[in-house]
Protein backbone atom coordinates (compact mmCIF):
# COMPACT_ATOMS: atom_id res chain seq x y z
CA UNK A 1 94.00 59.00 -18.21
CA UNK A 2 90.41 57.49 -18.16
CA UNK A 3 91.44 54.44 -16.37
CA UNK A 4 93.19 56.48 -13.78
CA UNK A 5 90.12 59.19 -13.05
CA UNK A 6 87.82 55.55 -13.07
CA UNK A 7 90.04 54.29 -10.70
CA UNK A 8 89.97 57.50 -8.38
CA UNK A 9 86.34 57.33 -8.80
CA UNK A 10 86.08 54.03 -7.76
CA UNK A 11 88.04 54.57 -4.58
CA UNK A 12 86.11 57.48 -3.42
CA UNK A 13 82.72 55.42 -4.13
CA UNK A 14 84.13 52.73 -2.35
CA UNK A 15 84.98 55.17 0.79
CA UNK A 16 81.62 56.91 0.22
CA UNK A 17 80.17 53.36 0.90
CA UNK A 18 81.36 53.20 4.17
CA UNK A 19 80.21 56.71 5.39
CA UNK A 20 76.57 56.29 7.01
CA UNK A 21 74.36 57.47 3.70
CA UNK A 22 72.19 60.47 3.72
CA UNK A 23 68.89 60.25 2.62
CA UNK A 24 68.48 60.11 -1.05
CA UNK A 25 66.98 57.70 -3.82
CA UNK A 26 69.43 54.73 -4.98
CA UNK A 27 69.66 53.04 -7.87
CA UNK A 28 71.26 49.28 -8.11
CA UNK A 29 71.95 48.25 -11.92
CA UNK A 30 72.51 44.58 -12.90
CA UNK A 31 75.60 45.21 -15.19
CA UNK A 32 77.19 42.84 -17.50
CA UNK A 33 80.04 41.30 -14.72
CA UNK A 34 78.82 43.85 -11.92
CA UNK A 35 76.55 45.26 -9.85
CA UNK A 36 76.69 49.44 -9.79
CA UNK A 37 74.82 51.65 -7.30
CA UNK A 38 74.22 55.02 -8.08
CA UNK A 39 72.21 58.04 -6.95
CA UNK A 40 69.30 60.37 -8.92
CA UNK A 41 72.54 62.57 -10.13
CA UNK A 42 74.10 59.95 -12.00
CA UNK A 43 77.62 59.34 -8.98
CA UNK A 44 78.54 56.00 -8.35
CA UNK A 45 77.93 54.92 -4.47
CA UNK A 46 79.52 51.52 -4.82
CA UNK A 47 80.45 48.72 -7.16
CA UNK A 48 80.42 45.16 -6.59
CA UNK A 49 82.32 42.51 -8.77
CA UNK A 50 82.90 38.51 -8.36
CA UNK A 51 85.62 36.88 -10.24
CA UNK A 52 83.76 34.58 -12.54
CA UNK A 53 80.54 35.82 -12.43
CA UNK A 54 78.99 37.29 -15.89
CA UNK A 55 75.93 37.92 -17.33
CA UNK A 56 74.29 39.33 -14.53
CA UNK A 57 70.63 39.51 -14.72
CA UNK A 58 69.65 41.58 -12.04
CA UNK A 59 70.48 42.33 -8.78
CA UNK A 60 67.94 43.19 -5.54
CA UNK A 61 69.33 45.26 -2.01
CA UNK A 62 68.34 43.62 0.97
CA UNK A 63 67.16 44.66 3.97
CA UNK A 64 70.45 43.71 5.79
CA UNK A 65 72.05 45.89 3.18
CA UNK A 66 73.43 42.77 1.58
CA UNK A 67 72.95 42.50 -2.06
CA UNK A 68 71.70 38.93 -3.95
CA UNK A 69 72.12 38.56 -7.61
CA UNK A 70 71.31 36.02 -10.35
CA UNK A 71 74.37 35.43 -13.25
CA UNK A 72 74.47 33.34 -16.11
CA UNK A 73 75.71 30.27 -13.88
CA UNK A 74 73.38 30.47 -10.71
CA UNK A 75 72.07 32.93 -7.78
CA UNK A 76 74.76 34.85 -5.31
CA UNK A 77 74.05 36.19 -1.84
CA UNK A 78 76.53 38.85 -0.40
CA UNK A 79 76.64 40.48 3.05
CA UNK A 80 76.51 44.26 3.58
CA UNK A 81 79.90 43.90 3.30
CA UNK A 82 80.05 42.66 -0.15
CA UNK A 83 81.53 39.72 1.02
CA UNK A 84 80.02 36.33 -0.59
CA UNK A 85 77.88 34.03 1.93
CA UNK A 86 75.93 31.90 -0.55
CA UNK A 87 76.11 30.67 -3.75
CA UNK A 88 73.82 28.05 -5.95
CA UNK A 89 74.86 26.71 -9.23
CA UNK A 90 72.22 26.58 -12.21
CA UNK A 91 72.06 22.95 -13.94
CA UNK A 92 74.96 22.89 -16.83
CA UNK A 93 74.02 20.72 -19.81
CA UNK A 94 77.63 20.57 -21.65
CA UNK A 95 78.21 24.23 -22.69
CA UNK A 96 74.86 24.71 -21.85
CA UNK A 97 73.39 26.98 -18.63
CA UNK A 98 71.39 29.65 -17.79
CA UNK A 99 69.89 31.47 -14.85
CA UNK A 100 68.05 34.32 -16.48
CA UNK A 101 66.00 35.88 -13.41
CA UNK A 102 65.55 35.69 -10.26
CA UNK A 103 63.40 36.99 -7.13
CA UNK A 104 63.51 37.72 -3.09
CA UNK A 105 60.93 35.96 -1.37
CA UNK A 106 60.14 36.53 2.48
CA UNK A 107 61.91 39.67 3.22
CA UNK A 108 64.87 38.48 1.84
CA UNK A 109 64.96 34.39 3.68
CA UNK A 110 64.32 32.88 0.32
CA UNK A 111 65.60 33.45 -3.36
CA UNK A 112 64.04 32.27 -6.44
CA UNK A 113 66.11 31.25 -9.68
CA UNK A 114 64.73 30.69 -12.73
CA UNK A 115 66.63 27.75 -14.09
CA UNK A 116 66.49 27.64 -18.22
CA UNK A 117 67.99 24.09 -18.39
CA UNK A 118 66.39 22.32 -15.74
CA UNK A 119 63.35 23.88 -16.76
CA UNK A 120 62.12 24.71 -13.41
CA UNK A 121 62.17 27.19 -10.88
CA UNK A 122 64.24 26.33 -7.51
CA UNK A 123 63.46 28.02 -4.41
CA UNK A 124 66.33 27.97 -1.73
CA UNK A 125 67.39 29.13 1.33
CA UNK A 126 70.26 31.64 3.16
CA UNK A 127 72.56 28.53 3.22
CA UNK A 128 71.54 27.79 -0.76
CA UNK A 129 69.05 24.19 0.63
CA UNK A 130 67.07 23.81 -1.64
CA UNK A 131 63.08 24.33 -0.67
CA UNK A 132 61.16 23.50 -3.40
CA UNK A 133 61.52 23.01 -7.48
CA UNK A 134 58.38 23.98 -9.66
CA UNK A 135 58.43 22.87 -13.34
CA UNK A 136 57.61 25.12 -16.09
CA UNK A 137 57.27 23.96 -19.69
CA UNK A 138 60.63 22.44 -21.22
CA UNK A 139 61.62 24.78 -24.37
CA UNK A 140 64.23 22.40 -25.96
CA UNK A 141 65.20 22.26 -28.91
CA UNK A 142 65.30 26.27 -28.49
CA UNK A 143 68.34 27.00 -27.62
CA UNK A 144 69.34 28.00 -24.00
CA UNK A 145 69.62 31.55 -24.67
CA UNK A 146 66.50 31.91 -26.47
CA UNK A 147 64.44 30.00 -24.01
CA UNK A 148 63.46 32.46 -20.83
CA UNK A 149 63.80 35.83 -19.02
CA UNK A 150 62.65 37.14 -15.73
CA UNK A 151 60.36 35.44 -12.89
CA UNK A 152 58.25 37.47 -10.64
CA UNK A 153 56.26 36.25 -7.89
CA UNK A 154 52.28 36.70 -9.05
CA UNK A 155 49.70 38.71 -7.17
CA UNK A 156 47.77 36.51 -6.54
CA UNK A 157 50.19 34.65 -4.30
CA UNK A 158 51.60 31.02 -4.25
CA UNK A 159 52.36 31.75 -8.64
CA UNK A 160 55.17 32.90 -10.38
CA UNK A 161 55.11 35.22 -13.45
CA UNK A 162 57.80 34.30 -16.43
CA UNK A 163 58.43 35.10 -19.59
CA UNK A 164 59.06 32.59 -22.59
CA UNK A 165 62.53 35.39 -24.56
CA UNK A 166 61.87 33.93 -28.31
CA UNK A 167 58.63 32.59 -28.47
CA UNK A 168 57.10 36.03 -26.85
CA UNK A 169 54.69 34.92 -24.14
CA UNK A 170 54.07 35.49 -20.68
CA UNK A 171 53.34 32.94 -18.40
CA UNK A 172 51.95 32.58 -14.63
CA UNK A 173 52.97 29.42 -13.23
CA UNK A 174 51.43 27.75 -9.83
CA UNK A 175 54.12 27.04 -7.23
CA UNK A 176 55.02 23.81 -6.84
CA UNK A 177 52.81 22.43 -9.60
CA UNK A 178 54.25 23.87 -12.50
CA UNK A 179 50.38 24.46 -13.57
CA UNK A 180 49.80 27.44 -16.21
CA UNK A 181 47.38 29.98 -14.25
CA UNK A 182 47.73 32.18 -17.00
CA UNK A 183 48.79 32.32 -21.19
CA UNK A 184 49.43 36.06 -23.03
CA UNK A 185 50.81 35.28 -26.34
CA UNK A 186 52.59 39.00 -26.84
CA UNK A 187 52.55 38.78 -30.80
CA UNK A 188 48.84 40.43 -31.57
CA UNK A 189 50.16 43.42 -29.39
CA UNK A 190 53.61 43.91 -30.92
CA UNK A 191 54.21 46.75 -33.76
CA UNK A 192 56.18 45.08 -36.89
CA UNK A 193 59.95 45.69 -36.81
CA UNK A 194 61.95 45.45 -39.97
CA UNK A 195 64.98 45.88 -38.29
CA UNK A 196 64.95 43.45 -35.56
CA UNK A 197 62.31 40.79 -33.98
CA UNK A 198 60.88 41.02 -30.64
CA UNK A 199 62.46 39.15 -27.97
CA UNK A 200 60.32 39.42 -24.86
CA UNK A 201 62.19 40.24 -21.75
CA UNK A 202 60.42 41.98 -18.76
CA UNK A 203 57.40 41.98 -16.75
CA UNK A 204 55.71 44.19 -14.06
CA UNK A 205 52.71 43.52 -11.72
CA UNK A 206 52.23 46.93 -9.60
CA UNK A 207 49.28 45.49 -7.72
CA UNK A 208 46.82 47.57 -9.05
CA UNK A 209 45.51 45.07 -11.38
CA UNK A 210 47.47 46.08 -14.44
CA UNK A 211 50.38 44.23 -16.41
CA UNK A 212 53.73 45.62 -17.99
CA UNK A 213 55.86 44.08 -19.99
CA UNK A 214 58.67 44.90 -22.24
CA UNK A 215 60.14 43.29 -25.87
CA UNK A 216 64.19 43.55 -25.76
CA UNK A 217 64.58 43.95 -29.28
CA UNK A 218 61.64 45.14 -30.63
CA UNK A 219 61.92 47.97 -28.05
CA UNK A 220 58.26 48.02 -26.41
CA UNK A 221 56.96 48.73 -23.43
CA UNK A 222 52.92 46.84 -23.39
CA UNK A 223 50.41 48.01 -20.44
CA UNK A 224 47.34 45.58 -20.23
CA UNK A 225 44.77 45.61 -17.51
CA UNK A 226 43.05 43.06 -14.92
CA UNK A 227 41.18 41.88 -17.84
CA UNK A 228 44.33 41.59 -19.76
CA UNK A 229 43.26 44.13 -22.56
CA UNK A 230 45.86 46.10 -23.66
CA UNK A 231 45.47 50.04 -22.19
CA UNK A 232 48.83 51.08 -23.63
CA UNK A 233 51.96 50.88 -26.05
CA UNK A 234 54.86 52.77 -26.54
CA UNK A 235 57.62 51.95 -28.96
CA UNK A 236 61.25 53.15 -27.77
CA UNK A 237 60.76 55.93 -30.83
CA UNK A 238 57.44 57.17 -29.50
CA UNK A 239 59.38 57.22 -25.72
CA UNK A 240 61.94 59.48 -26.94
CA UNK A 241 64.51 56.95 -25.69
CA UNK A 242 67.78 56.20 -27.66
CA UNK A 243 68.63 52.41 -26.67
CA UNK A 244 69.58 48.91 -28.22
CA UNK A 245 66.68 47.42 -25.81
CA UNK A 246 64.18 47.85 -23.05
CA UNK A 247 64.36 45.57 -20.64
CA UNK A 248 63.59 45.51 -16.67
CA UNK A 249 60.98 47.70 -14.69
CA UNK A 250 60.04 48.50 -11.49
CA UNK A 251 57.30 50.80 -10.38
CA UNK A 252 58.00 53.93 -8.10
CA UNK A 253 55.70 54.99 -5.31
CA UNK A 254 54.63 58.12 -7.86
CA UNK A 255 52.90 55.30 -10.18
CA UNK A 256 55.72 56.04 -12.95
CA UNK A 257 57.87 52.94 -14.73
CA UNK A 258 61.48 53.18 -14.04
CA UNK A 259 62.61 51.48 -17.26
CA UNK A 260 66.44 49.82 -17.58
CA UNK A 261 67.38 50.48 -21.12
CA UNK A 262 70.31 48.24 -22.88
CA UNK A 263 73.65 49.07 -24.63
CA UNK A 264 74.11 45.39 -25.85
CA UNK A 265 75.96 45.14 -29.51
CA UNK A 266 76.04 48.87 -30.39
CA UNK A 267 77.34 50.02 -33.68
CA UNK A 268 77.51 53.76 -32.29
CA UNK A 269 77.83 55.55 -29.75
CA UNK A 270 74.74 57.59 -29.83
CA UNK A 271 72.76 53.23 -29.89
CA UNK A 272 72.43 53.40 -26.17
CA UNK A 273 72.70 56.58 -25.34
CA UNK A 274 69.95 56.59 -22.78
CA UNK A 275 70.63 53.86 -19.60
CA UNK A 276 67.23 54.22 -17.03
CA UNK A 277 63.99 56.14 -17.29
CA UNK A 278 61.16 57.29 -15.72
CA UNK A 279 57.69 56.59 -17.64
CA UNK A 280 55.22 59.08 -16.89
CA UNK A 281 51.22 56.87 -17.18
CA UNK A 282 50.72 58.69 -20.75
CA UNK A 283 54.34 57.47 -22.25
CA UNK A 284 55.64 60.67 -21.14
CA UNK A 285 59.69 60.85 -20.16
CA UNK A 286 60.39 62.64 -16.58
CA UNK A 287 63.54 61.34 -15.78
CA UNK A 288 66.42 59.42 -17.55
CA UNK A 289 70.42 58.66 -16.57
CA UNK A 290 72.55 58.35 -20.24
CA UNK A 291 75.90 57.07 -21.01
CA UNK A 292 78.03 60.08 -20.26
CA UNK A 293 76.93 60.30 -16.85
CA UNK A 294 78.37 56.87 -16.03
CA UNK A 295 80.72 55.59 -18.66
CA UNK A 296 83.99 57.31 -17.05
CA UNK A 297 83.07 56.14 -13.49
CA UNK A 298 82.58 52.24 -14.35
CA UNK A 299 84.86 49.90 -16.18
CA UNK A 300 82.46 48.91 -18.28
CA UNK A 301 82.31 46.12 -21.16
CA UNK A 302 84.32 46.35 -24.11
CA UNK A 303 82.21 44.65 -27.34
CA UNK A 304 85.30 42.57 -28.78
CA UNK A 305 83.77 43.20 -32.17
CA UNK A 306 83.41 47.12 -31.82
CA UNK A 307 85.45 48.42 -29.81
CA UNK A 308 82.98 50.08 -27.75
CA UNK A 309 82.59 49.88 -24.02
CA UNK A 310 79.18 49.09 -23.72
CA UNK A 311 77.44 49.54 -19.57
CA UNK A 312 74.86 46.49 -20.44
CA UNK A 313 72.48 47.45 -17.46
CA UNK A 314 69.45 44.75 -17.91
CA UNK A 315 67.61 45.78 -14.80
CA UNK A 316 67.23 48.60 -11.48
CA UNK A 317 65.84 48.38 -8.17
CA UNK A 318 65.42 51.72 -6.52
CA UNK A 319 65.46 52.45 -2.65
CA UNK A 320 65.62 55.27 -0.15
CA UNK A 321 69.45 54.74 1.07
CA UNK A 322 68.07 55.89 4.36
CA UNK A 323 65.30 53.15 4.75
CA UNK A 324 67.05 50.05 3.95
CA UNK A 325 64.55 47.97 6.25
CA UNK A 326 62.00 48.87 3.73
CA UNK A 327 64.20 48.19 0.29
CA UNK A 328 61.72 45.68 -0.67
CA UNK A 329 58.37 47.05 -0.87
CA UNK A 330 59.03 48.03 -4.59
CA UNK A 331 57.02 46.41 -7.05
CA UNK A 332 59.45 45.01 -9.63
């Protein structure tokens, strides 16, 4: 019975797709092995899936209305029609590879893939050419996995931001030189957790001289300001937020944090029962999406060790469906 009524929905999101949109805030979710759009009520719009592509990191609409992603195994550019015009393979190393973030660069004529293996981030173009490779420090013998998350382009301009997943630091590297602009060693801003290490995962330049960034385990959500002093801290607890991580942000044009929250490797239901939120400046929750909004319109992932179908959204971008030219000025 579920599968049929996910089914139906699907069909009816996929027609809904193809009716001219009216005017409302969208929501596109990396998701495991697809991207999901959905509205502030919680209804799918559309759903895009790739044979073979898994792990997806995060996922950015463009102002064509095409959609680029970046998977474990490389970067993806699709058309408005969801149909796949570009591909570029991250550097395999045996079993070995991992693309763990990505960015849109020029309005959406260059991508940027962070490239865990190579150790280096690869700019390229609409046809997947290569432009330009900037080195960033080599993390071996860490393993692959452990090594990065996320790259955002910096600020300042001509630097990327990146975050070092184990060892808990955020880094801005120069473009093309691999030079460090900037070091923030996380760890004398973390609160201890007996139940699980920090892993950091996410951050967030809004461009008004502050910094946000986010532990996946560890479940916290740092402020710090142009100085780099920390201004603010918020534990998933002290957020009100029932998740298994925090993990990508973007900032809306109120000044809140919409927050993706992660249903990796639950061992109940009730783990990740909160998907997206909306910070308030003072830690305060105005908006959230949670599991039983979604779960019966997705096919979602199904933890082989649980049993229990798990969404895995790692990251949102959020848009006006009516002003796709403008999809882009978010700060993410």
């Amino acid at each position: 019975m579920r599968s049929v009524l996910r089914n139906l929905l699907t069909a009816i999101a996929t027609l809904t797709a193809a009716i001219p949109a009216l005017a409302e805030q969208r929501y596109l979710l990396a998701a495991e092995n697809q991207v999901i759009e959905i509205n502030r009520a919680g209804r799918v719009t559309s759903v895009l899936k790739h044979p073979g592509h898994r792990n997806i990191w995060e996922a950015w609409r463009l102002p064509d209305g095409g959609i680029f992603y970046v998977h474990r195994d490389g970067m993806a550019l699709f058309d408005k029609h969801n149909r796949l015009v570009m591909e570029h393979a991250a550097l395999r190393n045996g079993k070995d590879v991992e693309a763990p973030g990505g960015a849109v660069l020029d309005g959406g004529q260059r991508f940027a893939m962070l490239d865990s293996v190579a150790a280096e981030i690869r700019v390229v173009d609409r046809k997947g050419a290569v432009v330009s490779r900037t080195p960033i420090p080599d993390l071996r013998p860490d393993p692959v996995h452990s090594r990065y998350r996320m790259i955002r382009y910096s600020e300042r301009g001509n630097a990327f931001w990146i975050v070092q997943y184990a060892r808990k630091t955020l880094l801005e590297i120069e473009s093309g030189t691999g030079k460090i602009l900037t070091n923030i060693a996380l760890d004398p801003h973390l609160t201890k957790t007996p139940s699980a290490p920090h892993l950091a995962f996410a951050t967030l330049e809004p461009g008004d001289g502050t910094l946000y960034a986010t532990t996946a385990t560890g479940l916290q959500l740092i402020r710090f300001d142009a100085k780099r002093n920390r201004t603010g801290s918020w534990t998933a607890a002290e957020l009100g937020l029932n998740t298994r991580y925090l993990l990508g942000m973007q900032r809306l044009p109120n000044g809140n944090i919409l927050l993706a929250c992660g249903d990796y490797h639950m061992k109940s239901i009730d783990e990740g029962r909160d998907q997206l939120a909306e910070i308030q400046p003072d830690g305060t929750v105005a908006w959230k999406i949670t599991r039983t909004q979604l779960i019966d319109q997705i096919e979602g992932f199904v933890d082989p060790k649980t049993g229990i179908e798990e969404l895995r959204i790692t990251n949102v971008h959020a848009y006006d469906s009516a002003k796709i030219s403008n999809v882009l000025a978010v700060k993410r």
